[in-house]
Protein backbone atom coordinates (compact mmCIF):
# COMPACT_ATOMS: atom_id res chain seq x y z
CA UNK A 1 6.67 -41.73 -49.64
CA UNK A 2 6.93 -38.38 -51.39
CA UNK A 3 3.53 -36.16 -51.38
CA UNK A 4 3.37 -32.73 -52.92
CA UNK A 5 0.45 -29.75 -51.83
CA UNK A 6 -0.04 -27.57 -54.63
CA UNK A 7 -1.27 -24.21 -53.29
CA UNK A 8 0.44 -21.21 -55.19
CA UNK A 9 -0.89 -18.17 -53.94
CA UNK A 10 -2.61 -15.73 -52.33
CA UNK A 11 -0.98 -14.94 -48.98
CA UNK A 12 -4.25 -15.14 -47.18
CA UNK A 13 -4.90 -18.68 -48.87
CA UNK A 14 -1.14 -19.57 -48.20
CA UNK A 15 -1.92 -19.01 -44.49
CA UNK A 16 -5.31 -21.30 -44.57
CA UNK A 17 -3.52 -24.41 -45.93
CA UNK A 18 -0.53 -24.45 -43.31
CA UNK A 19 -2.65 -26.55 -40.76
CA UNK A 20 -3.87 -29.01 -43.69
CA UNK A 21 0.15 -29.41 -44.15
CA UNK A 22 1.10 -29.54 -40.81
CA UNK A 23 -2.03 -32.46 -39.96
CA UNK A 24 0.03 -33.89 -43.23
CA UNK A 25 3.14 -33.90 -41.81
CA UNK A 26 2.50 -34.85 -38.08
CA UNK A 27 -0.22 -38.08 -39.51
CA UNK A 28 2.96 -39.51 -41.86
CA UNK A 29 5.58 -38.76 -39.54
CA UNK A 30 8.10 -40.89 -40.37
CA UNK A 31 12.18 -40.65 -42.25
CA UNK A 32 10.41 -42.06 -45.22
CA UNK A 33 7.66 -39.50 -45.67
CA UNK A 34 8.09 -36.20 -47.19
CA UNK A 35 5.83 -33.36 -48.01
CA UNK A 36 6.74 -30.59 -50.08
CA UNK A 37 4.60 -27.30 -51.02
CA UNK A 38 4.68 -25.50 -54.65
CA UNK A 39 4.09 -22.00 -54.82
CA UNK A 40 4.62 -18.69 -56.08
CA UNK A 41 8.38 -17.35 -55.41
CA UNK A 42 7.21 -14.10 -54.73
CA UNK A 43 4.71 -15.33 -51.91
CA UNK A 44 7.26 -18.35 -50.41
CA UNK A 45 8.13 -15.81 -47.47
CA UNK A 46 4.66 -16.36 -46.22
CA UNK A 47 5.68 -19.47 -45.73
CA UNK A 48 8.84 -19.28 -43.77
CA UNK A 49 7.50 -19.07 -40.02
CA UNK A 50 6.06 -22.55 -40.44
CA UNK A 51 7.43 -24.44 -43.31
CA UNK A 52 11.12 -25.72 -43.48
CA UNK A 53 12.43 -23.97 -46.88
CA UNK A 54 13.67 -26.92 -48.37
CA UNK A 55 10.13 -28.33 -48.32
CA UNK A 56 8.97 -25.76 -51.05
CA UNK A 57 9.15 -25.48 -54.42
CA UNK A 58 8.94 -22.34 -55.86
CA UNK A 59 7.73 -21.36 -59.53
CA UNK A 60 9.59 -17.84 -60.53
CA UNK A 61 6.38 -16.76 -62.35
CA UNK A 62 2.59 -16.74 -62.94
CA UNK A 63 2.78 -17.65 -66.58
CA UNK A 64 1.11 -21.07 -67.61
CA UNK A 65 3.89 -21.95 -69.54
CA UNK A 66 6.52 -21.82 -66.74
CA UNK A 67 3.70 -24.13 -64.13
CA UNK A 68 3.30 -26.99 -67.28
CA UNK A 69 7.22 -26.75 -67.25
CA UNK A 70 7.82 -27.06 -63.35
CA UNK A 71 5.11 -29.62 -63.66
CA UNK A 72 7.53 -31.75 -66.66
CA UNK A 73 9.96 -31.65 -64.07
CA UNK A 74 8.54 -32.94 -61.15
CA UNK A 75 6.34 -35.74 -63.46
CA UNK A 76 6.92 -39.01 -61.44
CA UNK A 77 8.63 -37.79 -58.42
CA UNK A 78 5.61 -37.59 -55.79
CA UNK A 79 3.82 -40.73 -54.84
CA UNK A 80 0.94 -38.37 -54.33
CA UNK A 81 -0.16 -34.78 -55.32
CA UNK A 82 -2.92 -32.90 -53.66
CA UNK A 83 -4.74 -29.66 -55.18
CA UNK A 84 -5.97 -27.19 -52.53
CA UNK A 85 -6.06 -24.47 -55.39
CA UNK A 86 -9.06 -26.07 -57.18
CA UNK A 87 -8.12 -23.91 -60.25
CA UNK A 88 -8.18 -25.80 -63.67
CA UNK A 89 -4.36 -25.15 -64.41
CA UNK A 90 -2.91 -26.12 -60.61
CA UNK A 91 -5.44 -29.14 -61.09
CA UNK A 92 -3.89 -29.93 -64.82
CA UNK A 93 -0.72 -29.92 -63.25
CA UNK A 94 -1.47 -32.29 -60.72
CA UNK A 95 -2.25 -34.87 -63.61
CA UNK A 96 1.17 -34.11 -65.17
CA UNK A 97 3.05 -34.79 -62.03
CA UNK A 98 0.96 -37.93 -60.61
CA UNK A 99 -1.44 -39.28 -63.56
CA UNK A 100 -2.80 -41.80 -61.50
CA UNK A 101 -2.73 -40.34 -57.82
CA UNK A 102 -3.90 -36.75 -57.87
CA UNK A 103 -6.76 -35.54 -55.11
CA UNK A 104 -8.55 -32.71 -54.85
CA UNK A 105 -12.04 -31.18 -54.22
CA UNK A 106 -15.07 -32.58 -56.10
CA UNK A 107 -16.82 -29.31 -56.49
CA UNK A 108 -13.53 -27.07 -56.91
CA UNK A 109 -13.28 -23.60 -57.29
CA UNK A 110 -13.43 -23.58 -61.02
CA UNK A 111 -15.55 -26.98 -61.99
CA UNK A 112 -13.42 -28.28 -64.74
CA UNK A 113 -10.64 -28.82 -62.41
CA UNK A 114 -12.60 -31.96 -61.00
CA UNK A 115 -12.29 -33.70 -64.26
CA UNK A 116 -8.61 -34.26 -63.78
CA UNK A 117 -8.08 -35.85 -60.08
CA UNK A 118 -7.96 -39.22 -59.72
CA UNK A 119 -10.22 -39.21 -56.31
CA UNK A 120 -11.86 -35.87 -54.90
CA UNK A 121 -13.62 -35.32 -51.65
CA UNK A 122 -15.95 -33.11 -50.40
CA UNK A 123 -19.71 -32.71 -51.43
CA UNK A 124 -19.99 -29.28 -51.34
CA UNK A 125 -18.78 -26.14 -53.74
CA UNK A 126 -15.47 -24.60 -51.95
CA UNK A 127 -16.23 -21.27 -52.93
CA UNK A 128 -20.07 -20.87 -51.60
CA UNK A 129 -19.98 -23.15 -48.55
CA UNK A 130 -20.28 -21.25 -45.09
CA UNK A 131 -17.55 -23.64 -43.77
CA UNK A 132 -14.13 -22.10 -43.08
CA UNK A 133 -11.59 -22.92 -45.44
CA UNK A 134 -9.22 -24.23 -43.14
CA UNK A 135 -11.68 -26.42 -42.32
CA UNK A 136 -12.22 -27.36 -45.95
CA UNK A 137 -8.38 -27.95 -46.53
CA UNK A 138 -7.97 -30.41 -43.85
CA UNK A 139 -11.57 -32.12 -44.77
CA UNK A 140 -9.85 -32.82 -47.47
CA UNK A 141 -6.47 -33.37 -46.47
CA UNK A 142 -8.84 -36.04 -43.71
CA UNK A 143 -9.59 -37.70 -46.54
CA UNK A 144 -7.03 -38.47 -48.14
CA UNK A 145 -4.94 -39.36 -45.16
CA UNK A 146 -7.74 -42.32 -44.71
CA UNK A 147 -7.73 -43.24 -48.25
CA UNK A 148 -4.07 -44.58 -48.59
CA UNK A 149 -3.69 -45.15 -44.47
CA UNK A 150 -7.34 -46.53 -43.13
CA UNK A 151 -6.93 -44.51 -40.32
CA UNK A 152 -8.62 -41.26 -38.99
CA UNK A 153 -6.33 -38.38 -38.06
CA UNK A 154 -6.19 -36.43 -34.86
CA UNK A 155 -7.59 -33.41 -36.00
CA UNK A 156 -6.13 -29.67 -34.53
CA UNK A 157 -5.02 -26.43 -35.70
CA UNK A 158 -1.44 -26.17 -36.12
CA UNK A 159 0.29 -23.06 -37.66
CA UNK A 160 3.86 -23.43 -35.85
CA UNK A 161 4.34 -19.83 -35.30
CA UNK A 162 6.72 -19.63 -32.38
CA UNK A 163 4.58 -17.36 -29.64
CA UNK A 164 6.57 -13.93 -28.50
CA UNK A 165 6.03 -12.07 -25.14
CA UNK A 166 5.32 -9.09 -25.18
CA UNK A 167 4.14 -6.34 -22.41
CA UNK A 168 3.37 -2.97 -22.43
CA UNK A 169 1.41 -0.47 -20.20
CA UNK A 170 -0.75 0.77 -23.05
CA UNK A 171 -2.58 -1.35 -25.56
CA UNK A 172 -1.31 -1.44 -29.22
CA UNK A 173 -3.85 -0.81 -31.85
CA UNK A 174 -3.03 -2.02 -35.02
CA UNK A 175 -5.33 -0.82 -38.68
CA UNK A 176 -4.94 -3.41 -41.80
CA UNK A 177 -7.32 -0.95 -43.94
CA UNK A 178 -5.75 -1.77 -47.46
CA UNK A 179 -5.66 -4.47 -50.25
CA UNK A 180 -6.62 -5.28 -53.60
CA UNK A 181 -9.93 -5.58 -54.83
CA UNK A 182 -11.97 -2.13 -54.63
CA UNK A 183 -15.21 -3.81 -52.79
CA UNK A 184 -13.24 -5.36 -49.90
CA UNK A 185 -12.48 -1.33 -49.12
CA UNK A 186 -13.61 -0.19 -45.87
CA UNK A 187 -14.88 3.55 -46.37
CA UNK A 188 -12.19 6.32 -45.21
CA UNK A 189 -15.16 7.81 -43.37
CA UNK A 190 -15.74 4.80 -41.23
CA UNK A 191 -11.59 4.41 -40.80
CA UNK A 192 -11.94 8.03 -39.12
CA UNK A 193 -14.94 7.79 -37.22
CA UNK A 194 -13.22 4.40 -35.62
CA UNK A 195 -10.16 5.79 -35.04
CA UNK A 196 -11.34 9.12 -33.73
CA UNK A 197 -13.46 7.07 -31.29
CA UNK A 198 -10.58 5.56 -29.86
CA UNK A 199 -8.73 6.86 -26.66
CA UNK A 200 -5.35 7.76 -27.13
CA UNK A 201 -4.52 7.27 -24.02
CA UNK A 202 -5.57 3.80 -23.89
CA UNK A 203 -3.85 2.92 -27.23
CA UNK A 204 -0.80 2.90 -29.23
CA UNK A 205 -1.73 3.15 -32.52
CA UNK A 206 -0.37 1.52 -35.60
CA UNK A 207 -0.69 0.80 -39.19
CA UNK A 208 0.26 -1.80 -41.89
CA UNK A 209 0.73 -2.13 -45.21
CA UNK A 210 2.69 -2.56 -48.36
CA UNK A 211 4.43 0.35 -50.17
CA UNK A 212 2.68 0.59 -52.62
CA UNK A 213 -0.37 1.72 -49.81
CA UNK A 214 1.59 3.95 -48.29
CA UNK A 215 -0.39 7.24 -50.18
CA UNK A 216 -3.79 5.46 -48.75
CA UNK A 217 -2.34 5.15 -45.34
CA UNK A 218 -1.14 8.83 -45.31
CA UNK A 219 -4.26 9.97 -46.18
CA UNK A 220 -6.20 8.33 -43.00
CA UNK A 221 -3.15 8.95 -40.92
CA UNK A 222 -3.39 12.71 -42.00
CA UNK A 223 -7.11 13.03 -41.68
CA UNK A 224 -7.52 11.52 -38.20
CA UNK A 225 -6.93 13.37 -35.44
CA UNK A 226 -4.75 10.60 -33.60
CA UNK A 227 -0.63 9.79 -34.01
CA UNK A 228 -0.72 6.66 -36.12
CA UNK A 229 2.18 5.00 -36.53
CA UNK A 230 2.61 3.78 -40.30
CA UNK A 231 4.17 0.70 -41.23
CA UNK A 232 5.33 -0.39 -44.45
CA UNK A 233 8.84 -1.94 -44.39
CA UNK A 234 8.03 -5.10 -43.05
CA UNK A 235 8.91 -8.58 -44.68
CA UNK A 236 5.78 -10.92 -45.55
CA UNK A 237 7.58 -13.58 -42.84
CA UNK A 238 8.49 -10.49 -40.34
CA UNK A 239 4.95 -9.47 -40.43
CA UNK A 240 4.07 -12.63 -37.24
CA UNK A 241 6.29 -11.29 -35.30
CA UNK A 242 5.07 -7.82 -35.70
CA UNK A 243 1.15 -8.63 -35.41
CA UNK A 244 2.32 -10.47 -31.89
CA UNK A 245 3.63 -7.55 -30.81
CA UNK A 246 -0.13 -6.20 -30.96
CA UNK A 247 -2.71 -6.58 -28.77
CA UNK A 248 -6.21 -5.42 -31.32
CA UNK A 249 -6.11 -5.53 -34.99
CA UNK A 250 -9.06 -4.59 -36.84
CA UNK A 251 -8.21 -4.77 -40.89
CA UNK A 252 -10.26 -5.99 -43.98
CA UNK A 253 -9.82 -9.23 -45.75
CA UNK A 254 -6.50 -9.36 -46.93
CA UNK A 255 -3.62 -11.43 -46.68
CA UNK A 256 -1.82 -9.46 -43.70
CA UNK A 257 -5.18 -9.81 -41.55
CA UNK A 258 -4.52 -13.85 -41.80
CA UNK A 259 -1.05 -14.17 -40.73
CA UNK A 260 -1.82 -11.96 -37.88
CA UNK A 261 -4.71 -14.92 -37.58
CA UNK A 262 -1.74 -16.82 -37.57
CA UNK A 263 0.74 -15.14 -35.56
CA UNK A 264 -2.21 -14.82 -32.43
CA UNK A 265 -4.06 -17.92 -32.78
CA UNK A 266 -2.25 -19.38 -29.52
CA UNK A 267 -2.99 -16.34 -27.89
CA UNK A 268 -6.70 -15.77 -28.75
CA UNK A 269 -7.69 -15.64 -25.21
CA UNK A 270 -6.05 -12.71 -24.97
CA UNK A 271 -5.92 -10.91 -28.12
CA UNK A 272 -8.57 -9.15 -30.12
CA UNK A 273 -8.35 -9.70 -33.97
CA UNK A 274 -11.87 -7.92 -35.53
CA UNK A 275 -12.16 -8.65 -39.48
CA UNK A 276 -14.47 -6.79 -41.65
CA UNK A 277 -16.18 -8.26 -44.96
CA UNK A 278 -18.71 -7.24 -47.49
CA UNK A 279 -17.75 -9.54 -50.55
CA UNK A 280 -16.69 -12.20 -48.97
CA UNK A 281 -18.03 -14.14 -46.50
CA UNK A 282 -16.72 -14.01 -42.89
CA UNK A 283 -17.62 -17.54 -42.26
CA UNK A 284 -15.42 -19.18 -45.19
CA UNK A 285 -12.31 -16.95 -44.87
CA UNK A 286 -12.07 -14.76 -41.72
CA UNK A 287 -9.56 -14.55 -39.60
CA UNK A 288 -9.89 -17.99 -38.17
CA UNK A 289 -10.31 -18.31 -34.42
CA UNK A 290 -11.54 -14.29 -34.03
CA UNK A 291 -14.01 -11.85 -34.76
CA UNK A 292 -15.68 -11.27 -38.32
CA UNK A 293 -18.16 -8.57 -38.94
CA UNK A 294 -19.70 -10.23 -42.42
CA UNK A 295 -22.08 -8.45 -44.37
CA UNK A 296 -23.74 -11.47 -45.42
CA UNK A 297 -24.77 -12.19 -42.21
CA UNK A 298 -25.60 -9.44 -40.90
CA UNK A 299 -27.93 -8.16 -43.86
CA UNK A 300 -29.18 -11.93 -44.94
CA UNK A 301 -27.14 -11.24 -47.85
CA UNK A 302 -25.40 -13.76 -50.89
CA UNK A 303 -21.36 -12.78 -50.18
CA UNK A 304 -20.72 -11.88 -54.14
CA UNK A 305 -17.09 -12.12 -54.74
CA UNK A 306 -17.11 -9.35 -56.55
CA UNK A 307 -14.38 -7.10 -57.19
CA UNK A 308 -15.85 -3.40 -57.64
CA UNK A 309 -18.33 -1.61 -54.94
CA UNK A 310 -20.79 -1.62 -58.32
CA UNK A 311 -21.29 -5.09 -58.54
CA UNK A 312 -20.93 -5.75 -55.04
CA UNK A 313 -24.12 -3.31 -53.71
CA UNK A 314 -20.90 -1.98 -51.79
CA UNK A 315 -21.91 -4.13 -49.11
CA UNK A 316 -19.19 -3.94 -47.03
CA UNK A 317 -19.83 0.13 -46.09
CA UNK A 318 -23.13 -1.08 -44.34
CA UNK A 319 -21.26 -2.18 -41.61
CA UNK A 320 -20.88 0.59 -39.00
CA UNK A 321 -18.13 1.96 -37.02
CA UNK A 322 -20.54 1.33 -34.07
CA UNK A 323 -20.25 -2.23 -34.61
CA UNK A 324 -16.61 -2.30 -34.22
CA UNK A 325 -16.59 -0.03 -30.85
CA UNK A 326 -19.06 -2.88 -29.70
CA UNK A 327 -16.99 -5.35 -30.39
CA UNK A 328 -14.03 -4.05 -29.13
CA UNK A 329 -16.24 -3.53 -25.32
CA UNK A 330 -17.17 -7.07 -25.35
């Protein structure tokens, strides 16, 4: 039996489907099952700490042309395909490679997607339920399991990130203040107040991002008062390592702050991972197993999804430095 996950990108949704694959994997163990993943070259690395590299299939670009292609190519060579990306083009493509035995969510994240499974699961909409979306993917991933086996799956969250050991007389501190869309921005103010607040003596401090951040980063690293470590050169797989290194990290909802949800979920006892949201909804896509300060919740608001501070109310900037400092003295 051959079964194929489509889930292409982003790295923080990457990170929320390894537990559907690996409840995939462990429920069909056997020489004649495989399971293979398609995704985005450029975000396969996100991948690597968990999934055996041979087990995904990689697409060199975003362009529709190239999926429908890959999708020609694998037509007839999975027993079963299952959409986690709930977009209409990852769903299209499930039809192309498995016409007759393509899953995926009945109220997907873009609603013409449903049109082209074969059997979906799930009453809810993905995108507006309060329920985490690891919990989602392996609802779904339940599912299906039961559908072509009858039985129910032993459910448990399994990234397979092999735990480090690390010890140090000071506690690191590590800041994951950048990403992409302009509303999920935490206000410099806020980063400085924070990290002013902090005692130096305490911590070690750190911060992470990509290159292309690195102006951003220098300009909280220059304007705080405190000797912040910046780092930038890090691999997307060398990043779990890294974040286990750490013992707080307090970032915004980006892709880095869920592989070091990852990297630390065997070690939440002990570790401190604080997310902060205004957009998006802690509840749905935090950093699973730790801390979310959500905006919605906190202010009874509807998380937007919007991409600007203008059509988002700039909800995220309500939350408070104080907030954090509390959390962090729990």
């Amino acid at each position: 039996m051959k079964i194929l996950i489509i889930k292409l990108s982003s790295i923080g949704d990457l990170v929320h489907t390894i537990p559907a694959y690996k409840l995939l994997q462990k429920t069909l163990n056997s020489e004649q099952t495989k399971v293979d993943w398609l995704v985005y070259e450029s975000l396969a690395p996100t991948l690597y700490k968990s999934i055996n590299k041979e087990n995904l299939i990689s697409l060199k670009d975003r362009k529709l042309s190239s999926l429908i292609q890959k999708a020609t190519e694998l037509k007839n060579k999975y027993d079963y395909v299952i959409d986690l990306q709930g977009l209409f083009k990852t769903a299209l493509i499930s039809k192309i490679i498995a016409p007759n035995a393509n899953y995926g969510f009945k109220k997907p994240r873009e609603a013409w997607a449903s049109y082209f499974y074969k059997e979906s699961f799930c009453d809810y909409k993905s995108l507006e339920s309060k329920k985490h979306v690891i919990e989602q993917n392996l609802e779904l991933t339940t599912n299906f399991i039961k559908s072509i086996t009858l039985k129910e799956p032993s459910l448990e969250i399994d990234f397979s990130i092999e735990q480090l050991h690390c010890s140090s007389s000071k506690k690191s501190i590590c800041f994951i203040p950048a990403t992409t869309w302009e509303s999920k921005h935490w206000d410099l103010k806020n980063w400085l107040e924070l990290i002013n607040r902090l005692d130096e003596a305490k911590y070690d401090f750190f911060m992470t991002g990509s290159p292309a951040n690195l102006d951003y980063l220098n300009k909280i690293k220059d304007s705080s008062s405190k000797k912040i470590n910046i780092i930038t050169n890090k691999k997307l797989e060398d990043l779990y390592d890294f974040y286990q290194t750490m013992d707080i990290i307090i970032g915004v909802d980006t892709g880095p702050l869920h592989i070091a949800a990852a990297a630390l979920y065997e070690q939440r006892a002990n570790k401190k991972i604080i997310g902060l949201y205004g957009p998006s909804s802690g509840s749905r896509s935090g950093p699973y197993g730790f801390t979310a300060i959500s905006a919605d919740q906190l202010f009874n608001l509807k998380a937007s999804n919007k991409k600007t501070y203008t059509q988002d109310n700039n909800s995220i900037n309500r939350i408070n430095p104080e907030l954090v400092i509390n959390e962090l003295n729990v």
